[in-house]
PDB file of N, CA and C in Angstrom:
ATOM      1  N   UNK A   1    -234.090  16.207 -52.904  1.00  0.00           N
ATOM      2  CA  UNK A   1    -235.320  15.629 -53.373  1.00  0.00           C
ATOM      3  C   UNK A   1    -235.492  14.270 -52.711  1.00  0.00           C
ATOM      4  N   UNK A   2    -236.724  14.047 -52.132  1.00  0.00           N
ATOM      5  CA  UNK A   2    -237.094  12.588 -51.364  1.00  0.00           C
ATOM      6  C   UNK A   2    -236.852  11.596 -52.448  1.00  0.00           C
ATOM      7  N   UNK A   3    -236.602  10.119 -51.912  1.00  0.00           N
ATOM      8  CA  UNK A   3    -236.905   9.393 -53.086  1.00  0.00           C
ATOM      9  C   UNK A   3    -238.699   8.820 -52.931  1.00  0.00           C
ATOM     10  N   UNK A   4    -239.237   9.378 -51.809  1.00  0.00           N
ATOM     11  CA  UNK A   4    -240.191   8.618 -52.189  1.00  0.00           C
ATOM     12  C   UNK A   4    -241.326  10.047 -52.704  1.00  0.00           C
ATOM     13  N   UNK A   5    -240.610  10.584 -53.717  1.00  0.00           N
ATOM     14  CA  UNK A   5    -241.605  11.792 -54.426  1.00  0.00           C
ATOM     15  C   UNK A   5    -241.806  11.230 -55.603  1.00  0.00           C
ATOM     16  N   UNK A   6    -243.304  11.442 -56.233  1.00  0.00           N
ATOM     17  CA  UNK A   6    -243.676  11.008 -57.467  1.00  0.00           C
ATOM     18  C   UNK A   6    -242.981  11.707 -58.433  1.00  0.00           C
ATOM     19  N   UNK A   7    -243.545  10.980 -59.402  1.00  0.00           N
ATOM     20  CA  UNK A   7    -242.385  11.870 -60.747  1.00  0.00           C
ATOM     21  C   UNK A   7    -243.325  13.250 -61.248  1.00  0.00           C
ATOM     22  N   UNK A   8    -244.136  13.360 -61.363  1.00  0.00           N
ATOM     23  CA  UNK A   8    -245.179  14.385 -61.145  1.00  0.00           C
ATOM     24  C   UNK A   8    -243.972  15.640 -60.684  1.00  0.00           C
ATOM     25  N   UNK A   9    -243.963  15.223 -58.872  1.00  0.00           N
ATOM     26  CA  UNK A   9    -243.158  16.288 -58.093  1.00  0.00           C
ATOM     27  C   UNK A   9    -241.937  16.258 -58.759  1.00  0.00           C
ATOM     28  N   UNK A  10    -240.850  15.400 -58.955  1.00  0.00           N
ATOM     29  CA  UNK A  10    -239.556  14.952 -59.663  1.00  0.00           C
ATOM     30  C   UNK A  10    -239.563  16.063 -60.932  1.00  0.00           C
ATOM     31  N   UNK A  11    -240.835  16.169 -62.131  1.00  0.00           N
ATOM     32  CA  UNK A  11    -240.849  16.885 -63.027  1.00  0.00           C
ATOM     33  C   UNK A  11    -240.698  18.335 -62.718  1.00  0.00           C
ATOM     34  N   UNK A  12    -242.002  18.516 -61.512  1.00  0.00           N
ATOM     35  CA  UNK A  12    -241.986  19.906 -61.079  1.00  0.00           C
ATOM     36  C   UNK A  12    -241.204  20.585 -60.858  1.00  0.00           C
ATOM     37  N   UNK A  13    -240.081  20.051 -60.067  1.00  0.00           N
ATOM     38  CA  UNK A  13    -238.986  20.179 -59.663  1.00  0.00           C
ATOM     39  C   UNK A  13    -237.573  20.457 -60.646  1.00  0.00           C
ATOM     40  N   UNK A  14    -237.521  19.450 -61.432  1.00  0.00           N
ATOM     41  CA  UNK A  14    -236.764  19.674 -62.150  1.00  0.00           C
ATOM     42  C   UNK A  14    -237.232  20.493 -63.739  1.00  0.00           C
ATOM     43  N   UNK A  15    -238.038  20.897 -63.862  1.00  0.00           N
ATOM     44  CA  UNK A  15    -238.192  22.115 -64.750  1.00  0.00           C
ATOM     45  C   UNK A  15    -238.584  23.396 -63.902  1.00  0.00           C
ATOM     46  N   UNK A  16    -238.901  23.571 -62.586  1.00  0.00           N
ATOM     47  CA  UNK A  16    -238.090  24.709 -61.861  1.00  0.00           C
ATOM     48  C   UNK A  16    -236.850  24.839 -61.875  1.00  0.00           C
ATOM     49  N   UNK A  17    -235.863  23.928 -61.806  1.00  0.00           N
ATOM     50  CA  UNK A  17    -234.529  24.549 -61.712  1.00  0.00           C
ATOM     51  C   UNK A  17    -234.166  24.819 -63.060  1.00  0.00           C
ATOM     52  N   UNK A  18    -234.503  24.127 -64.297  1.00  0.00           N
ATOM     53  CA  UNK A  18    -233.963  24.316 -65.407  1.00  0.00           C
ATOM     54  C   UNK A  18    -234.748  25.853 -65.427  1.00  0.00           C
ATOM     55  N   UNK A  19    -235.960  26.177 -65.373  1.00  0.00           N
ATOM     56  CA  UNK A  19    -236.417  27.440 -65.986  1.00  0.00           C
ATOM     57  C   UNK A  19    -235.733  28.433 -64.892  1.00  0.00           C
ATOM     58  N   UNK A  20    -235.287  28.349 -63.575  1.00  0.00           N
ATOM     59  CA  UNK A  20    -234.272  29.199 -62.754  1.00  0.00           C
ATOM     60  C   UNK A  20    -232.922  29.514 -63.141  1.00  0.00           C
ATOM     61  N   UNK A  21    -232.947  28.455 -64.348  1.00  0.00           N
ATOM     62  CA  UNK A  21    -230.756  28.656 -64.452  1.00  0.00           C
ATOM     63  C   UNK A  21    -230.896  29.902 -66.128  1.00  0.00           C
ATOM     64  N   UNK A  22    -232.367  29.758 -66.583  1.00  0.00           N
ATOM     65  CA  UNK A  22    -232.487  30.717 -67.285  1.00  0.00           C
ATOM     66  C   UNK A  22    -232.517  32.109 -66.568  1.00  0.00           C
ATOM     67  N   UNK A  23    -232.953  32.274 -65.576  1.00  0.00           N
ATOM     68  CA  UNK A  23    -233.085  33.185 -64.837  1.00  0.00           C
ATOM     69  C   UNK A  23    -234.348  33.958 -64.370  1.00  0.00           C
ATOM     70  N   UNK A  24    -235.193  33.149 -65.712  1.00  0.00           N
ATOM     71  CA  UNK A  24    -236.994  33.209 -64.659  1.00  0.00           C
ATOM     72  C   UNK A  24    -237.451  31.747 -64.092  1.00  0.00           C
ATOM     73  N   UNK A  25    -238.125  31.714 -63.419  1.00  0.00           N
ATOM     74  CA  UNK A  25    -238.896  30.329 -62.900  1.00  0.00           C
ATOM     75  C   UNK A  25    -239.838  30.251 -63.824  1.00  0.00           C
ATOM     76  N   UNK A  26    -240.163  31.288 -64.487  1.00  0.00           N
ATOM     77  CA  UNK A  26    -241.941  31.128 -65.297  1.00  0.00           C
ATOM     78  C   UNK A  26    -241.622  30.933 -67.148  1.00  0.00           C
ATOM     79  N   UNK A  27    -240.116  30.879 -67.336  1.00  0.00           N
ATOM     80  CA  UNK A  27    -239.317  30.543 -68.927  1.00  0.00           C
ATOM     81  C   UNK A  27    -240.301  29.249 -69.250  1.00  0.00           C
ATOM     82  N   UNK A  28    -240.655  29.903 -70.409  1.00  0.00           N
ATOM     83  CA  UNK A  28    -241.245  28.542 -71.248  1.00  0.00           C
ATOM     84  C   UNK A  28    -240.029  27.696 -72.071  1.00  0.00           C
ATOM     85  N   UNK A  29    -240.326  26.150 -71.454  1.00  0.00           N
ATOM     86  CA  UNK A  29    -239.350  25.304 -71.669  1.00  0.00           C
ATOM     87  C   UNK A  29    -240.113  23.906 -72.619  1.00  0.00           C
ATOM     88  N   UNK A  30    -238.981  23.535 -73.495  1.00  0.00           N
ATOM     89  CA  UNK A  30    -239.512  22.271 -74.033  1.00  0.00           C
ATOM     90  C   UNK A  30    -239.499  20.975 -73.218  1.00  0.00           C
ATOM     91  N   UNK A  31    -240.268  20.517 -73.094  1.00  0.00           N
ATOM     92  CA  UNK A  31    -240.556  19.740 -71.809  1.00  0.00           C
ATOM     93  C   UNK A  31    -239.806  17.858 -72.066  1.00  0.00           C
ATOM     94  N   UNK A  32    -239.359  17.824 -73.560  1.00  0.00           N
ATOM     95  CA  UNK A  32    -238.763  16.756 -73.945  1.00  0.00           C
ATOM     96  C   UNK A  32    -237.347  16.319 -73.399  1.00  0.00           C
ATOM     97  N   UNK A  33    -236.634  17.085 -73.119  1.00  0.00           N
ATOM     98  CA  UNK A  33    -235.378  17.544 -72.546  1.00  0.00           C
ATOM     99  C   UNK A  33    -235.386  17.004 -71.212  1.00  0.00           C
ATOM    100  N   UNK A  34    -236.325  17.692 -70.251  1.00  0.00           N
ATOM    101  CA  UNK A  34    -236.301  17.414 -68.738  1.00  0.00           C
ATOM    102  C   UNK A  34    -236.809  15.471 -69.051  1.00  0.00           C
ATOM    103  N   UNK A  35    -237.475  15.479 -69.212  1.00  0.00           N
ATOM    104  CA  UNK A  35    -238.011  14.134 -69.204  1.00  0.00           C
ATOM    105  C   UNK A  35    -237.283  13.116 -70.281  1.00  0.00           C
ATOM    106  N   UNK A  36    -236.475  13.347 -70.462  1.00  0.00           N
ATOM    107  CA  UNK A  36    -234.841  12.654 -71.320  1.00  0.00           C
ATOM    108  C   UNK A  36    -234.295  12.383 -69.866  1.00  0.00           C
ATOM    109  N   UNK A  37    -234.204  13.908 -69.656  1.00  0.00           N
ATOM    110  CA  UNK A  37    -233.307  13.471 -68.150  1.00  0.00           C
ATOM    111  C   UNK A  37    -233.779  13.343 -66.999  1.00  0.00           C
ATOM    112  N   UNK A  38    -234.512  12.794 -66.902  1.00  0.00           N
ATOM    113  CA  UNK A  38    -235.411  12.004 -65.725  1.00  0.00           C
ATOM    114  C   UNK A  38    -235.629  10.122 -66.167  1.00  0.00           C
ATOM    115  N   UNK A  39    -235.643  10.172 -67.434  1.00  0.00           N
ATOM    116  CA  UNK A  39    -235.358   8.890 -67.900  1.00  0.00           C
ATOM    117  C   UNK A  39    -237.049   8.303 -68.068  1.00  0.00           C
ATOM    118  N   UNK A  40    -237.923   9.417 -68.226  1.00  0.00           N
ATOM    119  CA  UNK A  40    -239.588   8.991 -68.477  1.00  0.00           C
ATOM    120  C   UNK A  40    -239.658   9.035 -69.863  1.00  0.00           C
ATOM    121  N   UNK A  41    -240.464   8.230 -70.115  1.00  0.00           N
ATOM    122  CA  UNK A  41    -241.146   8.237 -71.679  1.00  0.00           C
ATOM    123  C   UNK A  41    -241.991   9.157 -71.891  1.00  0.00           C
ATOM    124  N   UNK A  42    -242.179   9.518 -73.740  1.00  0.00           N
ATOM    125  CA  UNK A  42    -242.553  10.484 -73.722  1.00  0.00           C
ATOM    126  C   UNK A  42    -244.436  10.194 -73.616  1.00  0.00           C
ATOM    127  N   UNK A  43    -244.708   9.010 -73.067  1.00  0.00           N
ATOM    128  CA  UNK A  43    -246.123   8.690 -73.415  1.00  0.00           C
ATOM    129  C   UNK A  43    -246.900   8.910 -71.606  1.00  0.00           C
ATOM    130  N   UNK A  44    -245.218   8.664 -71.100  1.00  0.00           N
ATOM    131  CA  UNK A  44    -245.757   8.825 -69.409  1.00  0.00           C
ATOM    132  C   UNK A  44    -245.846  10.527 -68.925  1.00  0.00           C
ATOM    133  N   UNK A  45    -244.682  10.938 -69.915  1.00  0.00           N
ATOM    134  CA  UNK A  45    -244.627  12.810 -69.491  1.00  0.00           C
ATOM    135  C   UNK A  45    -245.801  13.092 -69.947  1.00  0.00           C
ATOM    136  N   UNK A  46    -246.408  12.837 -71.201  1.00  0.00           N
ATOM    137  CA  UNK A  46    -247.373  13.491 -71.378  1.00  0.00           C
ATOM    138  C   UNK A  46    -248.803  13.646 -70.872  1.00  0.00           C
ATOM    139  N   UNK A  47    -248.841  11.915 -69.790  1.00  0.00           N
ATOM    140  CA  UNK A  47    -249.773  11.989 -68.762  1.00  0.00           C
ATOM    141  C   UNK A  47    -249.830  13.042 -67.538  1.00  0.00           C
ATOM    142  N   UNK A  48    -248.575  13.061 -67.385  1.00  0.00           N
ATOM    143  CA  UNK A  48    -248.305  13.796 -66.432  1.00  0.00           C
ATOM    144  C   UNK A  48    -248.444  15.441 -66.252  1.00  0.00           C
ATOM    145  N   UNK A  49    -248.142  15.945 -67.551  1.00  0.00           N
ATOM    146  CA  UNK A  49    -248.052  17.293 -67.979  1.00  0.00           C
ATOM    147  C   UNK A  49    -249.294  17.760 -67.968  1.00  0.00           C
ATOM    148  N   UNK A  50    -250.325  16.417 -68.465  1.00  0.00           N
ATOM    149  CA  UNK A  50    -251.834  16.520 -68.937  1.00  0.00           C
ATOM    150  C   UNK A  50    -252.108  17.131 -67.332  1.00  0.00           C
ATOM    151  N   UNK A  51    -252.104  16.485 -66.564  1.00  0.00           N
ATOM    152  CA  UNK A  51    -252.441  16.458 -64.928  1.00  0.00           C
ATOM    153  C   UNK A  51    -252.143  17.665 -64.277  1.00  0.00           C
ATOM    154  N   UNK A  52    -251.060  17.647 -64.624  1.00  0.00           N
ATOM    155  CA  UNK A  52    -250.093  18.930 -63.795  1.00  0.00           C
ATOM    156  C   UNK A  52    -250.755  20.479 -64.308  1.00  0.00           C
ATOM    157  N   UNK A  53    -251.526  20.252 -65.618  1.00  0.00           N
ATOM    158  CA  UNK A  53    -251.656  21.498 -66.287  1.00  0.00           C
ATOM    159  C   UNK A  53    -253.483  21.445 -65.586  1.00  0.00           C
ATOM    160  N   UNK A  54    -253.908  20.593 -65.306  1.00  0.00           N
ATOM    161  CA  UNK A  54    -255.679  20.147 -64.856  1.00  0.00           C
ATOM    162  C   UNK A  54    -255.383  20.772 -63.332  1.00  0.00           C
ATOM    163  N   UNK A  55    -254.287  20.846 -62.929  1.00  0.00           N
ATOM    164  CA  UNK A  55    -254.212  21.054 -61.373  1.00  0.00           C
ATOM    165  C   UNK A  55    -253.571  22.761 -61.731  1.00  0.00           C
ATOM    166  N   UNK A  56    -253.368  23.014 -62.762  1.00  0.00           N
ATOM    167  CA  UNK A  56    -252.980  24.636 -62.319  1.00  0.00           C
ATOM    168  C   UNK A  56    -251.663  24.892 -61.697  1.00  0.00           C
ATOM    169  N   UNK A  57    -250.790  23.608 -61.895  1.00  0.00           N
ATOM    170  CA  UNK A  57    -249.514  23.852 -61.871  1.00  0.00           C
ATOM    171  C   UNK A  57    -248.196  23.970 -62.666  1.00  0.00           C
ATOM    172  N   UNK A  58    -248.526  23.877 -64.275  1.00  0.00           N
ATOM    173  CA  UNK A  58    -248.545  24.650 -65.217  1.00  0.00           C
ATOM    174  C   UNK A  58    -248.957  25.060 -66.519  1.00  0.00           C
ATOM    175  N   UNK A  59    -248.752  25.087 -66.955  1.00  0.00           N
ATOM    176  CA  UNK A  59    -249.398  25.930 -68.775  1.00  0.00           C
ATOM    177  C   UNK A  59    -248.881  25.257 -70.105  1.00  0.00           C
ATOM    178  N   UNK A  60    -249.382  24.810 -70.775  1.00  0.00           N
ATOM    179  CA  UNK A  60    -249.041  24.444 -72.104  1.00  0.00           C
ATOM    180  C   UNK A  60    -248.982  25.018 -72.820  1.00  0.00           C
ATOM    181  N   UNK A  61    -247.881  25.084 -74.009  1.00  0.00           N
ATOM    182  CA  UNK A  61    -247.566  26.413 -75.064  1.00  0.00           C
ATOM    183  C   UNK A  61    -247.553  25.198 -76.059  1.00  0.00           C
ATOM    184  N   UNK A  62    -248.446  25.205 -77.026  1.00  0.00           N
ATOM    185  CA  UNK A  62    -248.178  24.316 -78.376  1.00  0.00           C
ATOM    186  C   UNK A  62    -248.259  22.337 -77.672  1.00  0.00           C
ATOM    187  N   UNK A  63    -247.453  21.942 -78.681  1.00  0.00           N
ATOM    188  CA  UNK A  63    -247.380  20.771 -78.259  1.00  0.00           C
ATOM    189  C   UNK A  63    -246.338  19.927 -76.942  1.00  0.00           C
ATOM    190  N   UNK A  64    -245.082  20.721 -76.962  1.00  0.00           N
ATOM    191  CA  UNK A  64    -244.123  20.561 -76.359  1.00  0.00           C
ATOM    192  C   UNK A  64    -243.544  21.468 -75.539  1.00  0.00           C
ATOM    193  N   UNK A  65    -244.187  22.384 -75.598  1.00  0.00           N
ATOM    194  CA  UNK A  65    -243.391  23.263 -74.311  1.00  0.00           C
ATOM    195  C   UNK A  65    -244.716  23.644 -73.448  1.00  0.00           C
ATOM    196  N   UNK A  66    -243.711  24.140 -72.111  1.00  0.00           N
ATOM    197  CA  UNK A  66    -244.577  24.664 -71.173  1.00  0.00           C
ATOM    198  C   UNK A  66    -244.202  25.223 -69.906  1.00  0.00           C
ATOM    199  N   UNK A  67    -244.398  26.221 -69.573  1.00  0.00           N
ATOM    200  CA  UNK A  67    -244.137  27.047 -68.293  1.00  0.00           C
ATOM    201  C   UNK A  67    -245.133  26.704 -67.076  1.00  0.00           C
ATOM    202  N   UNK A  68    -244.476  26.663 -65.535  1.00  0.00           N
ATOM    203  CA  UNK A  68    -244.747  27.046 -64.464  1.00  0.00           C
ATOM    204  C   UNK A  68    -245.232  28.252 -64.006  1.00  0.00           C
ATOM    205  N   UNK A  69    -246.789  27.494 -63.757  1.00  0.00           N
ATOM    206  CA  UNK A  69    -247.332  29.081 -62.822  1.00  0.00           C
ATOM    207  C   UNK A  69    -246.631  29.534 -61.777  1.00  0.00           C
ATOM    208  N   UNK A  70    -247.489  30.900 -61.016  1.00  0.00           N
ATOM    209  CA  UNK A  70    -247.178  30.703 -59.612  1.00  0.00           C
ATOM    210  C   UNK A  70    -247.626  29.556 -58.749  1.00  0.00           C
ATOM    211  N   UNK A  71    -248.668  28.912 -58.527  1.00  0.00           N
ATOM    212  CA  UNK A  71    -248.997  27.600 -57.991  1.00  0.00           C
ATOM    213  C   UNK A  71    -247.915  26.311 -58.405  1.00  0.00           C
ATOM    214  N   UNK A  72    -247.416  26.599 -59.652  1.00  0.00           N
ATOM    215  CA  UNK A  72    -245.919  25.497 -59.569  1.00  0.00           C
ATOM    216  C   UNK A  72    -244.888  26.190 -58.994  1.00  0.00           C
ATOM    217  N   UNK A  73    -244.489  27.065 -59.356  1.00  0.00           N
ATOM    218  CA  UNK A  73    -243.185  27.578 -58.597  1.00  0.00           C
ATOM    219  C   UNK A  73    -243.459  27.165 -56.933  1.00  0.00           C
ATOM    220  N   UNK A  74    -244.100  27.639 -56.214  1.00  0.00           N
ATOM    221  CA  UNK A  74    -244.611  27.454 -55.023  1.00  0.00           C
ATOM    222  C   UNK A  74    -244.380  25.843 -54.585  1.00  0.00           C
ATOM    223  N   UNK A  75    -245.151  25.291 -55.009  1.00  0.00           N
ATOM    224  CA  UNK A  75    -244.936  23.497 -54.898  1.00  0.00           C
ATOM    225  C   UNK A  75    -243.372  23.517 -55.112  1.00  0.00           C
ATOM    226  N   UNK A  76    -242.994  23.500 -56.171  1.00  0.00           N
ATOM    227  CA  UNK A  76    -241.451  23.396 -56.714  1.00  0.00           C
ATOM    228  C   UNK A  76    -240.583  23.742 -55.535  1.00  0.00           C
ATOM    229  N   UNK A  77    -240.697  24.709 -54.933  1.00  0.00           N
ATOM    230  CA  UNK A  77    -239.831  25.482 -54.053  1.00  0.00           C
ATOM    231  C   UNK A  77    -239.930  25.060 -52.813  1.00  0.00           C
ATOM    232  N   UNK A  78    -241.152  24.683 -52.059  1.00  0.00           N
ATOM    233  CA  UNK A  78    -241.573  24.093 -51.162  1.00  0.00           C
ATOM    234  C   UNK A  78    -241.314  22.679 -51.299  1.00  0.00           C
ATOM    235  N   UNK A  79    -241.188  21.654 -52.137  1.00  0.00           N
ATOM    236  CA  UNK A  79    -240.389  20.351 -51.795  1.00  0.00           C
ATOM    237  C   UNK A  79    -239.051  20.256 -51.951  1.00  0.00           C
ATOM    238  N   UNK A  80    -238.315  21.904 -52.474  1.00  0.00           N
ATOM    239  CA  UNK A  80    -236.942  21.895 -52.850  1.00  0.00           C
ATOM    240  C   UNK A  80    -236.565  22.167 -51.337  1.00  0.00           C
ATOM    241  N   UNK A  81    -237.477  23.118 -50.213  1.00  0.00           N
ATOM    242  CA  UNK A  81    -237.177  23.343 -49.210  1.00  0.00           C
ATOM    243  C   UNK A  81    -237.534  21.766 -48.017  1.00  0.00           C
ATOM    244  N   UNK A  82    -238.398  20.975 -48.477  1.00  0.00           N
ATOM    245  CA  UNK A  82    -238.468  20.203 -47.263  1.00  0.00           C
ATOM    246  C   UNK A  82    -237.942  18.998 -47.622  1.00  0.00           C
ATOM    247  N   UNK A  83    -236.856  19.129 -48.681  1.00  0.00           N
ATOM    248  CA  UNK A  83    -236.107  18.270 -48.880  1.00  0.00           C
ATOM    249  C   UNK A  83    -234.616  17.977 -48.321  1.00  0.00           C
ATOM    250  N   UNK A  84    -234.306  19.964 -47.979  1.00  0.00           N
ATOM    251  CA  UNK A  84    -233.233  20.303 -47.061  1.00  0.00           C
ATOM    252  C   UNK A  84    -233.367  19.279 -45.694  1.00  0.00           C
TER     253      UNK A  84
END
């Protein structure tokens, strides 16, 4: 992962791999967890999630969870690759 990737991408990224170690990319995840461990507040994730979900890169389930489309997986995978 670049360091000069927004946390936006940073999120994307890291709730692709968490919803991959479940064994789908598209696992609906509580989104409080990743952003514990990214070290964001929960007032900045939720800007972000707001955004990320306006751009179709993923889905909101309730208040706190939320899955990756195909348009996130894609992004996700593609800065996991041009990060190699």
């Amino acid at each position: 992962m670049s360091s000069k990737s927004t946390p936006d991408e940073r999120f994307l990224i890291k709730l692709y791999q968490t919803a991959l170690a479940t064994g789908d990319p598209h696992a609906v995840l509580d989104y409080r967890g990743i952003a514990k461990a990214m070290g964001q507040k929960e007032t900045a994730m939720k800007n972000i999630i707001k955004h990320l979900a306006q751009a179709n890169f993923l889905k909101k389930v309730g208040e706190t969870k939320v899955y990756l489309t195909d348009r996130g997986c894609a992004l996700a995978l593609n800065a996991l690759e041009s990060a190699d």
